[in-house]
PDB file of N, CA and C in Angstrom:
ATOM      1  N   UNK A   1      50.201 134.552  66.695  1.00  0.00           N
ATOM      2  CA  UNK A   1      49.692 134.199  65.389  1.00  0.00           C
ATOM      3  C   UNK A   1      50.800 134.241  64.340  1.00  0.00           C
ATOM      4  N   UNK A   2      52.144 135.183  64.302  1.00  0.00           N
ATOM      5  CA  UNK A   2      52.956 135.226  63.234  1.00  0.00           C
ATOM      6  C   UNK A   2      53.542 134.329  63.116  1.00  0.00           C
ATOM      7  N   UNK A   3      53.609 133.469  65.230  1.00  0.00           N
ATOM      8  CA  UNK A   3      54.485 132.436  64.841  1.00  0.00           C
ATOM      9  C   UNK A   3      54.136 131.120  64.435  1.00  0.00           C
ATOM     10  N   UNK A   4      52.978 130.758  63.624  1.00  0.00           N
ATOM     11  CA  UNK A   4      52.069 129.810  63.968  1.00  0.00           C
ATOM     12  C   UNK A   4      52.387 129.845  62.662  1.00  0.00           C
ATOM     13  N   UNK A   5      52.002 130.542  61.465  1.00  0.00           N
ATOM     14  CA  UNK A   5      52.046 130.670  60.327  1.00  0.00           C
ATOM     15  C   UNK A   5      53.240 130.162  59.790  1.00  0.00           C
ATOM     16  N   UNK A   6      54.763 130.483  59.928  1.00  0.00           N
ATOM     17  CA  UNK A   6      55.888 129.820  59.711  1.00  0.00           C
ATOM     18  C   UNK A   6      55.894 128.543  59.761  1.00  0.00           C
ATOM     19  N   UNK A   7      55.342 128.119  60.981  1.00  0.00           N
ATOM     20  CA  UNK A   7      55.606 126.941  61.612  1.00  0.00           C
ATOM     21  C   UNK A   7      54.431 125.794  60.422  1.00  0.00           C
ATOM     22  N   UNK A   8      53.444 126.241  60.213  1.00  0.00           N
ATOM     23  CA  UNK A   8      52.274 125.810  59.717  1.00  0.00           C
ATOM     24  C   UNK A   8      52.937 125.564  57.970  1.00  0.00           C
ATOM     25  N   UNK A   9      53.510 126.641  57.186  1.00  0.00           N
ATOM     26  CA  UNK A   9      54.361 126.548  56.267  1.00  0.00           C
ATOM     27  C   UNK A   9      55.019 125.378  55.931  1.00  0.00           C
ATOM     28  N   UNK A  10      56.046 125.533  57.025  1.00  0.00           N
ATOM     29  CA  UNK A  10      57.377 124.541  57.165  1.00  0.00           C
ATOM     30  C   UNK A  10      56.965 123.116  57.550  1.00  0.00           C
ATOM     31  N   UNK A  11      55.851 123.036  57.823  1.00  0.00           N
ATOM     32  CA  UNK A  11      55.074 121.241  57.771  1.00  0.00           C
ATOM     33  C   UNK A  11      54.395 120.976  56.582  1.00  0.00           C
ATOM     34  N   UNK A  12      54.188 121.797  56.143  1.00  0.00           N
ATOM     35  CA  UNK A  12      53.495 121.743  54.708  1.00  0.00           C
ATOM     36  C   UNK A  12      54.613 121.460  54.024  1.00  0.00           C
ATOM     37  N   UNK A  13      55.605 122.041  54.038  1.00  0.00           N
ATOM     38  CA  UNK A  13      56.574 121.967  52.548  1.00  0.00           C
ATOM     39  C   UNK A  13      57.314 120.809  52.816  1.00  0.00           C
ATOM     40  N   UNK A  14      57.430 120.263  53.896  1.00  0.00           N
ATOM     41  CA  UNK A  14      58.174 118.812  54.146  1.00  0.00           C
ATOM     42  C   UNK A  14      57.096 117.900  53.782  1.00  0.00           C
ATOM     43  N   UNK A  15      56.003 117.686  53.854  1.00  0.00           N
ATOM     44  CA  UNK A  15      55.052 116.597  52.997  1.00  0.00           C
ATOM     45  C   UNK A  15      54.902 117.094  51.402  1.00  0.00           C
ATOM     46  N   UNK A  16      55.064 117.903  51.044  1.00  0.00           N
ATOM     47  CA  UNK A  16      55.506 117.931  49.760  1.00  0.00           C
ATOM     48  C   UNK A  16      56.839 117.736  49.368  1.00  0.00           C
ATOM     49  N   UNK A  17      57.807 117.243  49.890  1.00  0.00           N
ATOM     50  CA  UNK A  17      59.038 117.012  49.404  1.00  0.00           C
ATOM     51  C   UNK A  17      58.877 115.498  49.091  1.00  0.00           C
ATOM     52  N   UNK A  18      58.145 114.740  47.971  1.00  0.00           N
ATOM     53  CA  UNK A  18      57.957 113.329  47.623  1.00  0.00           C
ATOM     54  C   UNK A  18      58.970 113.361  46.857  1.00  0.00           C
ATOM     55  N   UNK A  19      59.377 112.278  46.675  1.00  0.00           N
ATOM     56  CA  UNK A  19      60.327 112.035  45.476  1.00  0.00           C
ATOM     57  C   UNK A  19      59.214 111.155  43.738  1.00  0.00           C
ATOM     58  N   UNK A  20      59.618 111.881  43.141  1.00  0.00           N
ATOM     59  CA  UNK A  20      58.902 111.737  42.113  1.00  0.00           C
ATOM     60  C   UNK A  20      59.614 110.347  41.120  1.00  0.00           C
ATOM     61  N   UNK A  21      58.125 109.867  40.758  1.00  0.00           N
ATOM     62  CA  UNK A  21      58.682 108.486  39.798  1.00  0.00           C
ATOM     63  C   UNK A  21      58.249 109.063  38.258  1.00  0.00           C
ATOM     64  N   UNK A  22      60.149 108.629  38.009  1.00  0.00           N
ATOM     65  CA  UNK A  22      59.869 109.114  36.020  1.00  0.00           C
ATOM     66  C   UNK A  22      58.642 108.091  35.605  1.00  0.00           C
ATOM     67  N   UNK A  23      58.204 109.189  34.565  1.00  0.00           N
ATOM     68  CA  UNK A  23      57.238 108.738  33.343  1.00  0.00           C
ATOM     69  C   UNK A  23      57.718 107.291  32.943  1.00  0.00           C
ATOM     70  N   UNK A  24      56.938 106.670  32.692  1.00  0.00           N
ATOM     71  CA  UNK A  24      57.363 105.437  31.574  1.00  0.00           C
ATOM     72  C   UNK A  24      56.961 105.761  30.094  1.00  0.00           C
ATOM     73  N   UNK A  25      58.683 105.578  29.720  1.00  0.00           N
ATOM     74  CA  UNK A  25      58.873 106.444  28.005  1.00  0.00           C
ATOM     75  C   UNK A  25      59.792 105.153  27.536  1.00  0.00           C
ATOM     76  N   UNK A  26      59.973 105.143  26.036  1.00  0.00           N
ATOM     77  CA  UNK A  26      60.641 104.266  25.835  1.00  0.00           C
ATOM     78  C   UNK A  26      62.078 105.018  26.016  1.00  0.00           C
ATOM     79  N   UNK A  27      62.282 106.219  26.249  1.00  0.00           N
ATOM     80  CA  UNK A  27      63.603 106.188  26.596  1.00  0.00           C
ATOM     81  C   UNK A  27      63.921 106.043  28.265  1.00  0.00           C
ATOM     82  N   UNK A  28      62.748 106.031  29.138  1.00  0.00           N
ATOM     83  CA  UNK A  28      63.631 105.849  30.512  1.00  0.00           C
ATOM     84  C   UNK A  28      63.024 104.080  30.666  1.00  0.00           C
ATOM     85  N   UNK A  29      62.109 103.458  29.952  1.00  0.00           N
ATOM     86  CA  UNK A  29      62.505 101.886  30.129  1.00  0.00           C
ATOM     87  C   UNK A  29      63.557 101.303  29.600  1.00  0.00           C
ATOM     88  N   UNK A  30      64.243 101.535  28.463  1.00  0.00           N
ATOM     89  CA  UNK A  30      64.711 100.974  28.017  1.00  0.00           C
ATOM     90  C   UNK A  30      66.141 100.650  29.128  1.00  0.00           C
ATOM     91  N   UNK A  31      66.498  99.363  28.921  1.00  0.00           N
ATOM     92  CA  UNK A  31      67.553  98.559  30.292  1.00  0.00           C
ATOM     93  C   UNK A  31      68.429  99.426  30.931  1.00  0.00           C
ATOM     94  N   UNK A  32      69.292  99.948  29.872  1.00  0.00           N
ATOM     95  CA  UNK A  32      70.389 100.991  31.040  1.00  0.00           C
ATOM     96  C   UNK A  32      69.393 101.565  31.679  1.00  0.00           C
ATOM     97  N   UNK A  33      68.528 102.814  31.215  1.00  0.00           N
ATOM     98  CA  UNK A  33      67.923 103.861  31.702  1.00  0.00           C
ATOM     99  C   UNK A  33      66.859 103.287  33.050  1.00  0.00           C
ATOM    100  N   UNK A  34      66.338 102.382  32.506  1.00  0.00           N
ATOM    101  CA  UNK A  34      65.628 101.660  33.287  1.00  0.00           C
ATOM    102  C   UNK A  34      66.611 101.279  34.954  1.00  0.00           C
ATOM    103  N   UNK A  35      67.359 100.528  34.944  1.00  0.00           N
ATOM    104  CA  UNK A  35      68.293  99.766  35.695  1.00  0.00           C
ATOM    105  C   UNK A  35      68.779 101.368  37.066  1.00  0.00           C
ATOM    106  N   UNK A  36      69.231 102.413  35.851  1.00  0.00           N
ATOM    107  CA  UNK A  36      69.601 103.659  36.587  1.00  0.00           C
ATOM    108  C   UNK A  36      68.204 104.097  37.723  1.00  0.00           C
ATOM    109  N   UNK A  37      67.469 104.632  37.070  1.00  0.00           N
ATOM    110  CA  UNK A  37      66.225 104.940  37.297  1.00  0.00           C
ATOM    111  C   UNK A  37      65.881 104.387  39.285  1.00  0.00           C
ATOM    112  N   UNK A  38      65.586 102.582  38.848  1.00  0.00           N
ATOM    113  CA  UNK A  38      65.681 101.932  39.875  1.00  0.00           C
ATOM    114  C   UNK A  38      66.719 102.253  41.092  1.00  0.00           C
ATOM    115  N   UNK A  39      68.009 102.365  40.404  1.00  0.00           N
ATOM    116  CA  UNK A  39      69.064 102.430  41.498  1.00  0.00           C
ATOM    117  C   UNK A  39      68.610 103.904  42.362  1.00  0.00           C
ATOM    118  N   UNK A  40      68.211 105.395  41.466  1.00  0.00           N
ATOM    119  CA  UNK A  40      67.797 106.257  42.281  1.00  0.00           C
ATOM    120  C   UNK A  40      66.628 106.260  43.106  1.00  0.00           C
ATOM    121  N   UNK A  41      65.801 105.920  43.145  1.00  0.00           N
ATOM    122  CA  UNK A  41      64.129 105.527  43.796  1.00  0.00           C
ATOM    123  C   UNK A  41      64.809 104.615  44.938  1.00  0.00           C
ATOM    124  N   UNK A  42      64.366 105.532  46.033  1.00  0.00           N
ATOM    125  CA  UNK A  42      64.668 105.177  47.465  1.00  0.00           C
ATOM    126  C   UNK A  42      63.625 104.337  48.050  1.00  0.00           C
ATOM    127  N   UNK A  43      62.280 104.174  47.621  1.00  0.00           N
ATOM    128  CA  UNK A  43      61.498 103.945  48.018  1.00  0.00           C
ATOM    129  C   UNK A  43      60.985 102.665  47.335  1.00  0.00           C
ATOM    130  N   UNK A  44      60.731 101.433  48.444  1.00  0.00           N
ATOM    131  CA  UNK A  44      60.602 100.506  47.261  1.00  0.00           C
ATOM    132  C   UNK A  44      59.064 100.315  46.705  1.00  0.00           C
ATOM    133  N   UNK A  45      58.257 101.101  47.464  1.00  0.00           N
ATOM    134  CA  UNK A  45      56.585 101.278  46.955  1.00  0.00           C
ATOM    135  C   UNK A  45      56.866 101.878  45.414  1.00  0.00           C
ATOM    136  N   UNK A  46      57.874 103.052  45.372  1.00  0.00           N
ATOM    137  CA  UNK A  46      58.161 104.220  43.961  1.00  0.00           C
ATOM    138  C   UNK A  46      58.680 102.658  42.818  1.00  0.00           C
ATOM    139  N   UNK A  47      59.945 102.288  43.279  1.00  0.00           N
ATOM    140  CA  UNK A  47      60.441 100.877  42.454  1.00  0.00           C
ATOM    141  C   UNK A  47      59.488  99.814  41.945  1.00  0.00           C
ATOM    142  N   UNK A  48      58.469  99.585  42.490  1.00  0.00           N
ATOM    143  CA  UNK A  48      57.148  98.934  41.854  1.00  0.00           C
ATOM    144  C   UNK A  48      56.485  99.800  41.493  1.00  0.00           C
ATOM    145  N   UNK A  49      55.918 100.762  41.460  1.00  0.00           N
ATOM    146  CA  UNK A  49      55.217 101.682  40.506  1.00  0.00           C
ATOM    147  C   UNK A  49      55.851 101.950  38.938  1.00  0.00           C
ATOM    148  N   UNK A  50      56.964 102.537  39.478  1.00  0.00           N
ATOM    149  CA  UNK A  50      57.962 102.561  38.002  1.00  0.00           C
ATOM    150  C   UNK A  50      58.286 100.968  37.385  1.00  0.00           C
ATOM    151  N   UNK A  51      58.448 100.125  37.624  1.00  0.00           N
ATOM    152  CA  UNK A  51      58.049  98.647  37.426  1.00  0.00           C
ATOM    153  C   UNK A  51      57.123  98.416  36.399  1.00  0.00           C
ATOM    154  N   UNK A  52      55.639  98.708  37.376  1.00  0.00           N
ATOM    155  CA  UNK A  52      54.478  98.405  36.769  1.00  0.00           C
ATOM    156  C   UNK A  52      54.439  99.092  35.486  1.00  0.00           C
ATOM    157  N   UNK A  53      54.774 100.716  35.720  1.00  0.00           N
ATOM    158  CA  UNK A  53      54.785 101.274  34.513  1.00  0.00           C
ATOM    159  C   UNK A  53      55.422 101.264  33.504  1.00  0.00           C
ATOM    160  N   UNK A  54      56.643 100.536  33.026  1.00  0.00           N
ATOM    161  CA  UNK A  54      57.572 100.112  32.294  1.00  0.00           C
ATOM    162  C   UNK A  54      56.688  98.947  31.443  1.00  0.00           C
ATOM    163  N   UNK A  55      56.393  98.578  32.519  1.00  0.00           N
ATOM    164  CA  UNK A  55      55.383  96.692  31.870  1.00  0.00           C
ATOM    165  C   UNK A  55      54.128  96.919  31.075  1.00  0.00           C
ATOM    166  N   UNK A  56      53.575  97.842  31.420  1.00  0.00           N
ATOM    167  CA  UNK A  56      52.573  98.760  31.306  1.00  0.00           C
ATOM    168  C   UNK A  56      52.635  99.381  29.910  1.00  0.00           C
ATOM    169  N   UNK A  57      54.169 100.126  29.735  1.00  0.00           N
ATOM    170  CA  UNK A  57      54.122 100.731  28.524  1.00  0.00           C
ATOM    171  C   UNK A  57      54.741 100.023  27.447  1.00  0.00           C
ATOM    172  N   UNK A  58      55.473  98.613  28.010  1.00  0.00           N
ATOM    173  CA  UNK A  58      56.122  97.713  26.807  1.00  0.00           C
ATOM    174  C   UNK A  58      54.897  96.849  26.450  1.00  0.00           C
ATOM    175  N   UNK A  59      53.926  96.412  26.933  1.00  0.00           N
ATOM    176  CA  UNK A  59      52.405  96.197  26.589  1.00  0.00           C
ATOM    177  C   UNK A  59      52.158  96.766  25.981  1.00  0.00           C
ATOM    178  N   UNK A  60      51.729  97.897  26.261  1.00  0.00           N
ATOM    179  CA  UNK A  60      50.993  98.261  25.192  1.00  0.00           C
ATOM    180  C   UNK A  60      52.014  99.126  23.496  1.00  0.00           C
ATOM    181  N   UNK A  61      52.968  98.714  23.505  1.00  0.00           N
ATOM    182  CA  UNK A  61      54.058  98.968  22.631  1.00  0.00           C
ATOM    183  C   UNK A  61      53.910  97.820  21.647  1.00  0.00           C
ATOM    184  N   UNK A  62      53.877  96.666  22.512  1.00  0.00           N
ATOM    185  CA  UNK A  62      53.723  95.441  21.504  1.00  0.00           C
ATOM    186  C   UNK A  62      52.165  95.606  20.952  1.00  0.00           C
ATOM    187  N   UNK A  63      51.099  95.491  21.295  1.00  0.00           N
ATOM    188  CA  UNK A  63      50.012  95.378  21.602  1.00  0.00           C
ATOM    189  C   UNK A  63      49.954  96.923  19.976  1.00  0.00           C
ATOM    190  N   UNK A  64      50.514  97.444  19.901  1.00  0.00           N
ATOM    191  CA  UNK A  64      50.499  98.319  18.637  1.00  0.00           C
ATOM    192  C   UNK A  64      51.040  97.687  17.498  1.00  0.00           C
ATOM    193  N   UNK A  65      52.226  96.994  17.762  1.00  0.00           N
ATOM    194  CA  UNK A  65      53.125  96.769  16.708  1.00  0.00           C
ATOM    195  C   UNK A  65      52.254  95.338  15.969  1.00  0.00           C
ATOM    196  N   UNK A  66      52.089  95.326  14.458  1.00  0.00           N
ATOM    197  CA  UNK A  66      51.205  94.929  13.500  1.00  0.00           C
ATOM    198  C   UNK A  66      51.936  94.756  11.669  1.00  0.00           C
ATOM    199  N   UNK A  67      51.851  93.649  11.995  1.00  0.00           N
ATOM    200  CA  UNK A  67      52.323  93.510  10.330  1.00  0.00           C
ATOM    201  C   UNK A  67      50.775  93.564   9.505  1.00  0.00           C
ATOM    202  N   UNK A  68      51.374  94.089   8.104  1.00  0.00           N
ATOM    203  CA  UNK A  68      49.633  93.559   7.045  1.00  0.00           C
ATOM    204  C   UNK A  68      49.896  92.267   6.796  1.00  0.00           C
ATOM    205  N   UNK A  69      48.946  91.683   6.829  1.00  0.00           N
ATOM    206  CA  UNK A  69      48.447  90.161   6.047  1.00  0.00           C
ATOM    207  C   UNK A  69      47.312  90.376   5.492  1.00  0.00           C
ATOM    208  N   UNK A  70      47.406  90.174   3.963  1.00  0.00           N
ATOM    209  CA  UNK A  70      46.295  90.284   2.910  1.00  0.00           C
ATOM    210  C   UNK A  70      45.641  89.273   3.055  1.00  0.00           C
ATOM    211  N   UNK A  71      44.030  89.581   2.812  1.00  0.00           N
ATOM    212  CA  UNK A  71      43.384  88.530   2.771  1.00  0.00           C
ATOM    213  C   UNK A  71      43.654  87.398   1.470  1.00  0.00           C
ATOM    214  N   UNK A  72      43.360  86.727   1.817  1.00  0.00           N
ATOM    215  CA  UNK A  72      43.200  85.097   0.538  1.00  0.00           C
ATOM    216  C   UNK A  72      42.148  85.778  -0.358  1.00  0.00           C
ATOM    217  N   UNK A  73      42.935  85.175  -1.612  1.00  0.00           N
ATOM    218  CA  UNK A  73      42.139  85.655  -2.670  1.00  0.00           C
ATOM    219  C   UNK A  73      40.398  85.150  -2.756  1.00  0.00           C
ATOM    220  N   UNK A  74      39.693  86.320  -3.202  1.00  0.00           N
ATOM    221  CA  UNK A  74      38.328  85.319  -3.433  1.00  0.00           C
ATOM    222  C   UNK A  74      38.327  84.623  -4.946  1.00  0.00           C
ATOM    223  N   UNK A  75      37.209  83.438  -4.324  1.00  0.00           N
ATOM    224  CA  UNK A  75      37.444  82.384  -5.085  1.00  0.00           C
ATOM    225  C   UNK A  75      35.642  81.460  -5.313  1.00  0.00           C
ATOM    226  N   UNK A  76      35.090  82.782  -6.191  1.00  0.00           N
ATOM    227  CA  UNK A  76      33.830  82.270  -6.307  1.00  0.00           C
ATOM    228  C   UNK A  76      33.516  81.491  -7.455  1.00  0.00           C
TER     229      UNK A  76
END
């Protein structure tokens, strides 16, 4: 049984060794950071996720950005 437990451990902690995909921020999309980012992500499933999420957060970046336009004067 003691040796079962180690062993049981040490398979566990190798499926938790994922490699993690950065946040999408405007500082890791933006092109250098972005471009870097890609080059580390070994995985090309992780490289489309971080992708999507870049696209994802420059959407909805624009999708905020709003000038005022006053209405036309009334004219009764």
């Amino acid at each position: 049984m003691k040796k079962i437990i180690p062993l049981v451990v040490a398979v566990a902690l190798v499926g938790c060794e994922q490699e993690a995909v950065p946040e999408a921020s405007a500082i890791t999309c933006a092109p250098v950071a972005f471009q870097q980012a890609i080059r580390e992500l070994s995985r090309e499933s992780n490289r489309k996720a971080f992708t999507e999420a870049c696209r994802s957060f420059e959407k909805a970046q624009r999708m905020r950005e709003w000038e005022f336009e006053p209405s036309s004067p009334d004219r009764y």
